[in-house]
Protein backbone atom coordinates (compact mmCIF):
# COMPACT_ATOMS: atom_id res chain seq x y z
CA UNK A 1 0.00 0.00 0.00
CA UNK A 2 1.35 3.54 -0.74
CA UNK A 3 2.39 5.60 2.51
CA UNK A 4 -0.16 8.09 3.05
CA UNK A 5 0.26 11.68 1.80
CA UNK A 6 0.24 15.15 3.54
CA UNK A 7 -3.36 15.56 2.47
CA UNK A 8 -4.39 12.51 3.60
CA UNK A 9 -3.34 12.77 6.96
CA UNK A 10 -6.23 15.72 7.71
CA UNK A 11 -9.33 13.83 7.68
CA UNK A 12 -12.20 16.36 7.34
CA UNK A 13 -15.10 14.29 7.55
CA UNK A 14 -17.77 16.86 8.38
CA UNK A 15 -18.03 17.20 4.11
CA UNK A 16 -19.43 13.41 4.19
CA UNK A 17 -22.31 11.84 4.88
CA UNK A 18 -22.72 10.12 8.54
CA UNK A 19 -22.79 6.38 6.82
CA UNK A 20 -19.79 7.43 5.05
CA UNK A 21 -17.24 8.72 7.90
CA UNK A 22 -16.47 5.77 9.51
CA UNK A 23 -15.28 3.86 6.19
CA UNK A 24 -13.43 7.16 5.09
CA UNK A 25 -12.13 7.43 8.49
CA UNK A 26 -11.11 3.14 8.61
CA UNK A 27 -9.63 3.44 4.92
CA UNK A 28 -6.94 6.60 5.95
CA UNK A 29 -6.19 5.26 9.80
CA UNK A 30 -5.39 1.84 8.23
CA UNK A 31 -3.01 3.46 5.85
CA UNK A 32 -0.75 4.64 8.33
CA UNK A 33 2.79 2.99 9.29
CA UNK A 34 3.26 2.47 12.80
CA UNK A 35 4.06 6.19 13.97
CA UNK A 36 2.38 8.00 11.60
CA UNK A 37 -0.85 10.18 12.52
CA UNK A 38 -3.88 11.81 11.02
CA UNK A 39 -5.64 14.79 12.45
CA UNK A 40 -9.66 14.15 12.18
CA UNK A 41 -12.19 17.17 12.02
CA UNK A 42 -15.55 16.28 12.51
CA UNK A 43 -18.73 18.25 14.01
CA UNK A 44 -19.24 15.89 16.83
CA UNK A 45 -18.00 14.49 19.60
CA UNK A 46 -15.88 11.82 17.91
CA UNK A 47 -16.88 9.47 20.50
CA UNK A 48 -18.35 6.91 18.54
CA UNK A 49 -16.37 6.93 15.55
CA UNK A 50 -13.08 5.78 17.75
CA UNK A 51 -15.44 2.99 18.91
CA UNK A 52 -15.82 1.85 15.29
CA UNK A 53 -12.15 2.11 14.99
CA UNK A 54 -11.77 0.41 18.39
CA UNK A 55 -13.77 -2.15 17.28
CA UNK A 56 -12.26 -3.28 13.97
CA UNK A 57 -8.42 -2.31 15.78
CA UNK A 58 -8.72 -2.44 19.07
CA UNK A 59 -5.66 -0.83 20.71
CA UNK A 60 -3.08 0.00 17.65
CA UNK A 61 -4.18 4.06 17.87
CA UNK A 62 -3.56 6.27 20.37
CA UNK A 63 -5.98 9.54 20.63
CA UNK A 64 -5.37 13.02 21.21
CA UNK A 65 -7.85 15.35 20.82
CA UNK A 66 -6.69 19.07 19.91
CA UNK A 67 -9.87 20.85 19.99
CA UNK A 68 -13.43 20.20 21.88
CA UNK A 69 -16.72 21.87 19.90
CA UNK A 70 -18.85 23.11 20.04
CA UNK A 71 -18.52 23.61 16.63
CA UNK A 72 -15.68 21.80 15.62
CA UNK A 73 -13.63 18.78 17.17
CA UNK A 74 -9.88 17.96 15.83
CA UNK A 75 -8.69 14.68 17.07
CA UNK A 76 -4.99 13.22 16.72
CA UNK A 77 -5.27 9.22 15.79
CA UNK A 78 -1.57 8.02 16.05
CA UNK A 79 -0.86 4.47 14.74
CA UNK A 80 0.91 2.49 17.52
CA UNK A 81 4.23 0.21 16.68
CA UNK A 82 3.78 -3.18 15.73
CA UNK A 83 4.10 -5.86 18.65
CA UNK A 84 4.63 -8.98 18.25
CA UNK A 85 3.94 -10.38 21.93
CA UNK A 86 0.46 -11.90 22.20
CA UNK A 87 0.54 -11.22 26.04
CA UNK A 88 -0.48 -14.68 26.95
CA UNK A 89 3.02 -15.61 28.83
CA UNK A 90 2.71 -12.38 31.23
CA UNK A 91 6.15 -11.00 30.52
């Protein structure tokens, strides 16, 4: 897959329609490299949308969220590094 560009990486999903953020929002997040981030602009609480994510990737993003409506919200979504432990041994 081809790294993600500059543009990609600011996700302005207000311009979409609600049954098309989360797939916009899945497609550029699972672009990413391990380290790489995308800023997300929405017009809600993105609450439920990192559930989605959550759901389908649970735990390889970290969130940061820059700015808090009541108009607009700008969220960080940084993909985590790869692990390879399964955590079933407990070390």
């Amino acid at each position: 897959m081809p790294p993600v560009s500059d543009t990609d990486r600011f996700v302005d999903l207000r311009l979409l329609a609600a049954a098309d953020r989360p797939p916009r929002l899945l497609a550029v997040l699972e672009a990413l490299v391990p380290g790489d981030e995308a800023t997300i602009i929405v017009d809600h609480d993105p609450v439920s949308l990192r559930r989605q994510v959550d759901i389908v990737h649970p735990g390889r993003f970290d969130w940061h969220r820059l700015e808090d409506g009541p108009d607009l919200w700008r969220t960080v979504a940084r993909r985590r590094p790869a692990t390879t432990c399964c955590g079933s041994c407990g070390g």
